[in-house]
Each structure stands twice: as C-alpha cells, then as structure tokens.
Protein backbone atom coordinates (compact mmCIF):
# COMPACT_ATOMS: atom_id res chain seq x y z
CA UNK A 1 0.00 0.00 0.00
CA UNK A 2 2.60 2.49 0.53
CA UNK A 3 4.08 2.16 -2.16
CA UNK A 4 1.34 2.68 -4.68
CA UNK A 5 0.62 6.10 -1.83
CA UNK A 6 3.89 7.14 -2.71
CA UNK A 7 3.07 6.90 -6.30
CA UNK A 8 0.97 9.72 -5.08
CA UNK A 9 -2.44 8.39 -4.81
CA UNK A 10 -4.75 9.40 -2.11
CA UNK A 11 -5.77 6.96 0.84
CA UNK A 12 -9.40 6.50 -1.09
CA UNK A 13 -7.60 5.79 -4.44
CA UNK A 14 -5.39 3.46 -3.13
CA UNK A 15 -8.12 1.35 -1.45
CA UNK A 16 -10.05 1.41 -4.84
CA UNK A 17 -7.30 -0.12 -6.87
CA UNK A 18 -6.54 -2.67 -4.10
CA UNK A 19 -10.20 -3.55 -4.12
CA UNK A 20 -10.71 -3.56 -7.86
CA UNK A 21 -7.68 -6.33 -7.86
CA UNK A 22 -8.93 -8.43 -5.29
CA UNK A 23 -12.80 -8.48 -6.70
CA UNK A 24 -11.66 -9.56 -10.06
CA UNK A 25 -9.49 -12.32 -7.97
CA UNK A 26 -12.94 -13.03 -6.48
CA UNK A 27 -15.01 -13.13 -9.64
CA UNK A 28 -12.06 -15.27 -11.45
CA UNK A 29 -12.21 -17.87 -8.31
CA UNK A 30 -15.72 -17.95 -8.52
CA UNK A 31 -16.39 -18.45 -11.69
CA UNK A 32 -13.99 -21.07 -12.41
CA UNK A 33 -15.07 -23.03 -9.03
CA UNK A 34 -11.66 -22.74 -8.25
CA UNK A 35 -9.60 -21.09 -4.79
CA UNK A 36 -7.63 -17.93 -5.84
CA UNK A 37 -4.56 -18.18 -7.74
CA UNK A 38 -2.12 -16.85 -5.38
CA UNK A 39 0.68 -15.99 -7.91
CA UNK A 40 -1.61 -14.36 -10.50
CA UNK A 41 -3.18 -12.01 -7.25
CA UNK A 42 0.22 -11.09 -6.64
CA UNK A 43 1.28 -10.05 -9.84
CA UNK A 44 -2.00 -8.23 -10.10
CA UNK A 45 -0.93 -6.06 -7.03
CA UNK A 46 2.55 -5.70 -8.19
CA UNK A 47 0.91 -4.06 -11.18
CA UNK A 48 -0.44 -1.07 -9.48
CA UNK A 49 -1.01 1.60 -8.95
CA UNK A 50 -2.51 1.41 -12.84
CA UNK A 51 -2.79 5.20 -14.28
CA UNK A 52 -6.03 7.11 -14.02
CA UNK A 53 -9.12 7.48 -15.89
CA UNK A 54 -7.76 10.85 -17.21
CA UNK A 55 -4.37 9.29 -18.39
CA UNK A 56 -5.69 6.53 -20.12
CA UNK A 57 -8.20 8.77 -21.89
CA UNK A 58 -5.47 11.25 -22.76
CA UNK A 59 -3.74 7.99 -24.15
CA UNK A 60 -6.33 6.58 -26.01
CA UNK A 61 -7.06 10.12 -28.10
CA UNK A 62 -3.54 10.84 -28.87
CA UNK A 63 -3.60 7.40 -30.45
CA UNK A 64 -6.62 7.80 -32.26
CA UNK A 65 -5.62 11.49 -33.69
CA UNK A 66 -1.90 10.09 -34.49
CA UNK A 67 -3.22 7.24 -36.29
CA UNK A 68 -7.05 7.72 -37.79
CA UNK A 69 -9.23 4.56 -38.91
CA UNK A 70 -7.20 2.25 -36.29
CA UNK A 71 -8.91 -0.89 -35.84
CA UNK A 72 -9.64 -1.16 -32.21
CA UNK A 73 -6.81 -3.48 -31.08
CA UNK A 74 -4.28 -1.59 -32.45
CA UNK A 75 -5.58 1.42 -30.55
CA UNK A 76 -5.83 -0.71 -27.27
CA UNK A 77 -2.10 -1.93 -27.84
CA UNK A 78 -0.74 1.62 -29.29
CA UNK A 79 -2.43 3.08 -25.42
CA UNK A 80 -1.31 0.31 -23.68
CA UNK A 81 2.24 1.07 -25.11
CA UNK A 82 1.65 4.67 -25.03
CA UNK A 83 0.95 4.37 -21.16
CA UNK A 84 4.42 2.78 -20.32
CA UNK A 85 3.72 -0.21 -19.50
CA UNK A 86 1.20 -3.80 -20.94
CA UNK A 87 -0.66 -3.77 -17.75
CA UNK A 88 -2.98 -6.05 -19.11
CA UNK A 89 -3.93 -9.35 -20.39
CA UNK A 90 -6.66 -10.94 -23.16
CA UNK A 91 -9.61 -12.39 -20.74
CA UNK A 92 -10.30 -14.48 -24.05
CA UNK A 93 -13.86 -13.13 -24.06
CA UNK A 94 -13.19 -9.53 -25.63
CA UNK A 95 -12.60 -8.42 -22.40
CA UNK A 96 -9.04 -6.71 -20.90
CA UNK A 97 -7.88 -7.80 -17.20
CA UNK A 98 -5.23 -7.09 -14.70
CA UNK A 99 -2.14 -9.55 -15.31
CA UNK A 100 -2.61 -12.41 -14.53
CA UNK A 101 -6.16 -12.84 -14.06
CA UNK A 102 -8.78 -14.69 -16.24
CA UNK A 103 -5.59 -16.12 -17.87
C-alpha cells in the first residue's frame, strides 16, 4: 500500500485499486469453481497503482488522432504502449484484465 501512496495516490484511491484487484481475484475464483490463484493475485498487485481514468483517456485520443481509422486493437495496444507499461492481459472473451487474471 505504501508504495502505490507514494506513487501519489490518495488513501481512497489506493483502497479502490486494491479492491478492484482483489474483486476480479474473487469473480475469477468464482467463476472457475476454483480457490484464488495466489501468484496471478500477486502479480495483479505488483501491477499497481494502474494510471487514471484521465491518463488513459489522454492515451487513447492521442492514439486515435496520431493514427485515424485504427482498428480497435491496435488502438488498445498503441495506449497500452503509449501508457508505459502492458498492464494487461486478453480475458479471451473480448474483455481486458489485470495480469494475470482470467488467464
């Protein structure tokens, strides 16, 4: 935790991201009858703090403006890339997800 608060976040922001993580842990376990994977949870947290809603947007329409008619992996790859860092992974069903999860 302190380390993602000395990324700057606030208390409230860091509790969010920690929560987000461990619900999708949750869901994953959950749906796949299965207990938690604890390495893939850990890599998850390792990941954070991931950048804010106003970064990623910021990302996502300098991509789109640099590069019009991008099909819409591309642009989620070019942000991703954009953004510093491949935070995360193909859930297989169209949807994105923090490493290691839904893998």
């Amino acid at each position: 935790m302190l380390r993602i608060r000395d990324a700057g976040l606030s208390r409230d922001e860091v509790l969010s991201q920690l929560s987000m993580v461990f619900s999708e842990s949750v869901i994953d376990a959950l749906s796949q009858s299965a207990p938690a994977d604890h390495a893939r949870l850990v890599e998850a947290f390792d990941a954070l703090p991931l950048p804010s809603v106003e970064d990623i947007a910021t990302a996502l329409v300098a991509v789109a403006r640099s590069t019009p008619g991008i099909a819409a992996d591309e642009h989620v790859e070019r942000t991703m890339t954009a953004l510093g860092s491949v935070m995360f992974g193909d859930t297989g069903h169209g949807q994105r997800a923090l490493p290691g999860l839904h893998q």
